[in-house]
Protein backbone atom coordinates (compact mmCIF):
# COMPACT_ATOMS: atom_id res chain seq x y z
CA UNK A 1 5.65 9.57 18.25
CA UNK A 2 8.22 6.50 18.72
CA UNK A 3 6.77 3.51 18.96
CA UNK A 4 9.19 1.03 20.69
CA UNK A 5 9.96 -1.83 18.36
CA UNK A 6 9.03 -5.34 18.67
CA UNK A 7 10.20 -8.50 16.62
CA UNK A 8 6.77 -8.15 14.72
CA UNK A 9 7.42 -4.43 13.56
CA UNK A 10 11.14 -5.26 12.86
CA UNK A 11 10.49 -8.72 10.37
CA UNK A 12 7.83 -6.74 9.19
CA UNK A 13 9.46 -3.49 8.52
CA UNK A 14 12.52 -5.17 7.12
CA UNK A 15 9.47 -6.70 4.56
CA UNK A 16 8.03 -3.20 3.66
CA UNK A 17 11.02 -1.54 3.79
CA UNK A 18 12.66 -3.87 1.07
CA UNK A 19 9.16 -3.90 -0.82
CA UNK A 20 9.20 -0.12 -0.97
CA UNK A 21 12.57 0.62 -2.34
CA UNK A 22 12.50 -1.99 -4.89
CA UNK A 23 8.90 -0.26 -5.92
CA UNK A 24 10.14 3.39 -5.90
CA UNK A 25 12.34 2.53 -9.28
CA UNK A 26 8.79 2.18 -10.92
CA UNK A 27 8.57 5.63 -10.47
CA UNK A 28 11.57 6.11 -13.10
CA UNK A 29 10.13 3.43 -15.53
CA UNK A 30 6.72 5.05 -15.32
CA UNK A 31 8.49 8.69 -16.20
CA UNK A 32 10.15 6.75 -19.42
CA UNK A 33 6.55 5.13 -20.90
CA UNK A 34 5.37 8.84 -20.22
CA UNK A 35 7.69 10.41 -22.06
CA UNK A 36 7.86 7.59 -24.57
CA UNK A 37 4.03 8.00 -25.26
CA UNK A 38 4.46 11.58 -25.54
CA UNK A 39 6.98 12.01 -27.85
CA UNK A 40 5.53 9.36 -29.98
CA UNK A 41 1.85 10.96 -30.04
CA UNK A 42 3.36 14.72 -30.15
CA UNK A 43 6.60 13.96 -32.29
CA UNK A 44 5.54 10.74 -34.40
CA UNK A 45 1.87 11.75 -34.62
CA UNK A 46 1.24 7.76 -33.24
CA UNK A 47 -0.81 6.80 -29.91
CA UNK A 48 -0.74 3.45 -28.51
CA UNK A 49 -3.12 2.43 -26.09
CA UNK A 50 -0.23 0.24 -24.61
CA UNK A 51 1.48 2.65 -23.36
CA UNK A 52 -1.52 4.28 -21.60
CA UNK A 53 -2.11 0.94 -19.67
CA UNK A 54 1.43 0.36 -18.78
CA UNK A 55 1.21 3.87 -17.25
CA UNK A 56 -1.85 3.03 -15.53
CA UNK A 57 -0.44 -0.51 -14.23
CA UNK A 58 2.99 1.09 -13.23
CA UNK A 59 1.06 4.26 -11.88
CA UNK A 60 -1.59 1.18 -9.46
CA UNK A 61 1.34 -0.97 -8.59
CA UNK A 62 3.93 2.23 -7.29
CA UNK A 63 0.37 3.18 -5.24
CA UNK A 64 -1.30 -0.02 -3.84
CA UNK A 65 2.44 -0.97 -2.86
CA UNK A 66 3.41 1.96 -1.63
CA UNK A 67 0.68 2.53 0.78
CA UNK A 68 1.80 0.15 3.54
CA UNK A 69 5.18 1.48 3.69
CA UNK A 70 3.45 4.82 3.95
CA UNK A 71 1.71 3.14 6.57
CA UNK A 72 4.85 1.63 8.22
CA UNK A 73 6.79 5.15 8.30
CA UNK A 74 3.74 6.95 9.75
CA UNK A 75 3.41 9.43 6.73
CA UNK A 76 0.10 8.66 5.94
CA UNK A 77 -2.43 10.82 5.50
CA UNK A 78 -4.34 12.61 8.76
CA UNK A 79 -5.61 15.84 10.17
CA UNK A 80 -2.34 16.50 11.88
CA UNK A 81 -4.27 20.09 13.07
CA UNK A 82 -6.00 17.78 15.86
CA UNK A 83 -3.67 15.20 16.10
CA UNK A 84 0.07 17.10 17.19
CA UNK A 85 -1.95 18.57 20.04
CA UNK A 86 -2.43 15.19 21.95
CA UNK A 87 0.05 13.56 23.99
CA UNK A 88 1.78 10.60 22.54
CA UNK A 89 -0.51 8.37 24.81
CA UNK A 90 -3.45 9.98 23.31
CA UNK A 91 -2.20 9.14 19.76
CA UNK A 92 -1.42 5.61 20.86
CA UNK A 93 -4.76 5.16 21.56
CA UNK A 94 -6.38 6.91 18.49
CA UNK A 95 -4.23 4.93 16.25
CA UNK A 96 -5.25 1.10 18.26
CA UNK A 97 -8.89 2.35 17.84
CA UNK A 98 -8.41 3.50 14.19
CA UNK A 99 -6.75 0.18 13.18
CA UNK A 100 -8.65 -2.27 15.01
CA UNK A 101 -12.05 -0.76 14.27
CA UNK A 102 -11.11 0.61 10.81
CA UNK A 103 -7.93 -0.86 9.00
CA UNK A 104 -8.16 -4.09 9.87
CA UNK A 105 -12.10 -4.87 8.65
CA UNK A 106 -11.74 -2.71 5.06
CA UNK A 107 -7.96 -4.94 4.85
CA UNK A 108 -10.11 -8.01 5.51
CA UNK A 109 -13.17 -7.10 3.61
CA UNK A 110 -10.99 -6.53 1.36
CA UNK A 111 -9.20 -9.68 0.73
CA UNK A 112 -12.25 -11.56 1.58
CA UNK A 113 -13.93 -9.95 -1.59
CA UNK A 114 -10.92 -9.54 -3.90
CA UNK A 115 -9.65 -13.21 -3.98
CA UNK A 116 -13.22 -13.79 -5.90
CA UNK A 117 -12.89 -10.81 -8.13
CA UNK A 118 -8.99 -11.66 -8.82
CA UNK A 119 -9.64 -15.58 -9.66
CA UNK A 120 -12.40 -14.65 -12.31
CA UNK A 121 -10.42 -12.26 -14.08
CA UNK A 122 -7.70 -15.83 -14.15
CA UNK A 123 -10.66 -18.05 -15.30
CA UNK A 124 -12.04 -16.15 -17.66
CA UNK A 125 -8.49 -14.79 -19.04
CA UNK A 126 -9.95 -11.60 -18.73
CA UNK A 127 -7.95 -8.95 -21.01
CA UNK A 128 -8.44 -5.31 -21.55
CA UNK A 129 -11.60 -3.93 -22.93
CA UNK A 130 -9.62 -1.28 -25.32
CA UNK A 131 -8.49 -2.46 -28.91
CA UNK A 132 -4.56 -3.21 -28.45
CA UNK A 133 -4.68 -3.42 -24.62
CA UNK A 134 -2.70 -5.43 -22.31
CA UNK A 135 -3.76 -8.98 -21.68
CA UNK A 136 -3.13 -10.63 -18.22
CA UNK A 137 -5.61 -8.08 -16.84
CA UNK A 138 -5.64 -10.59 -13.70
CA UNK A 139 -2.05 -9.67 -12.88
CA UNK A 140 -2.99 -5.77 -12.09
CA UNK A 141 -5.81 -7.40 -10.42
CA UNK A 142 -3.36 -9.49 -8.05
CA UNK A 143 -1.73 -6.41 -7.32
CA UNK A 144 -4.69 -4.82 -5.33
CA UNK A 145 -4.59 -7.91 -3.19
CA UNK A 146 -0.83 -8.55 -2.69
CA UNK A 147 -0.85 -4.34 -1.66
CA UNK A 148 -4.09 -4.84 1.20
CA UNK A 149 -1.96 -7.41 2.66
CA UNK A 150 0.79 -5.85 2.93
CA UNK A 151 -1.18 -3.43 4.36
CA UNK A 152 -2.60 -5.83 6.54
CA UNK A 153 1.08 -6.96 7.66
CA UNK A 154 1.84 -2.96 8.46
CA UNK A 155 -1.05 -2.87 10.29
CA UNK A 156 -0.33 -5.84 12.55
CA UNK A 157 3.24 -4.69 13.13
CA UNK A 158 1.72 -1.43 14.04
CA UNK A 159 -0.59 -2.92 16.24
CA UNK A 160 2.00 -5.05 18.66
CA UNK A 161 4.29 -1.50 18.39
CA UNK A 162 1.40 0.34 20.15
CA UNK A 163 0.10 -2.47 22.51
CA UNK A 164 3.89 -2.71 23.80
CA UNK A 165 4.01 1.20 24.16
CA UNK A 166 0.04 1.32 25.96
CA UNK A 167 0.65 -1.48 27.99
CA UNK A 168 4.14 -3.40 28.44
CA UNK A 169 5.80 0.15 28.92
CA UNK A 170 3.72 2.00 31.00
CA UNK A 171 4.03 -1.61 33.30
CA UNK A 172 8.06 -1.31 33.00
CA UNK A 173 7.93 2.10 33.68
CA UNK A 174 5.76 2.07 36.86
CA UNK A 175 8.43 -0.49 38.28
């Protein structure tokens, strides 16, 4: 479905856009600590729990970043069986109801509840439970919330795309 654009979804998109190809090289530094650990614990005989949690940090930040430009290319997940057979006003409207009455409150709920959770694990320095782990556990932390915002931002720009197309367009059109 194409969504006409607005300045929203363009300053926006430009955002998640930029966000999302400066991510996707974590997926080539996340495939070197792999094969780093793996040759050291296969070939060296030596594990280091380091390298686990820099695969799961790299692994969190590609993902929680990576959703909202998912969200802002409309490749997210959905059951496209139902959702191919409606017309593209149809869709419009599924997608205002699913983000105003879904993705919006979990984004805020989110936010709401993880600026709490992130500023304690800052206070109390928190650092990882394993012997050898990372420190700075508030950093991966700060990740969750800078990725629901973004989401939040792909959301909005979403939002004014489909309120132009249901009803500035339709208005135009009409004339």
């Amino acid at each position: 479905m194409d969504l006409p654009e607005t300045s929203v979804s363009r300053f926006v998109g430009r955002i998640l856009v930029s966000t999302g190809n400066t991510i996707s090289w974590l997926w080539i530094a996340l495939l070197l600590v792999i094969f780093t650990n793996v040759l050291m614990r296969y070939a060296l005989g030596e594990g280091r729990i380091e390298f686990e949690e820099i695969q799961w940090h790299l692994y969190s930040i590609g993902f929680m970043l990576g959703l909202s430009y998912t969200f802002h290319f409309d490749a997210h997940v959905r059951v496209d069986v139902l959702h191919e057979r409606f017309s593209p006003t149809t869709k419009a409207w599924i997608d205002l109801y699913g983000i105003l009455l879904f993705v919006l409150p979990f984004v805020a709920l989110f936010l709401i509840f993880g600026v709490p959770f992130v500023a304690d694990s800052f206070v109390t320095n928190e650092v990882s439970n394993s012997p050898g782990g990372l420190p700075y556990r508030y950093l991966i932390k700060a990740v969750m919330l800078v990725g629901f915002a973004l989401l939040g931002l792909a959301a909005i720009a979403r939002l004014t795309q489909l309120w132009t197309f249901l009803f500035l367009t339709k208005r135009n059109d009409a004339r």
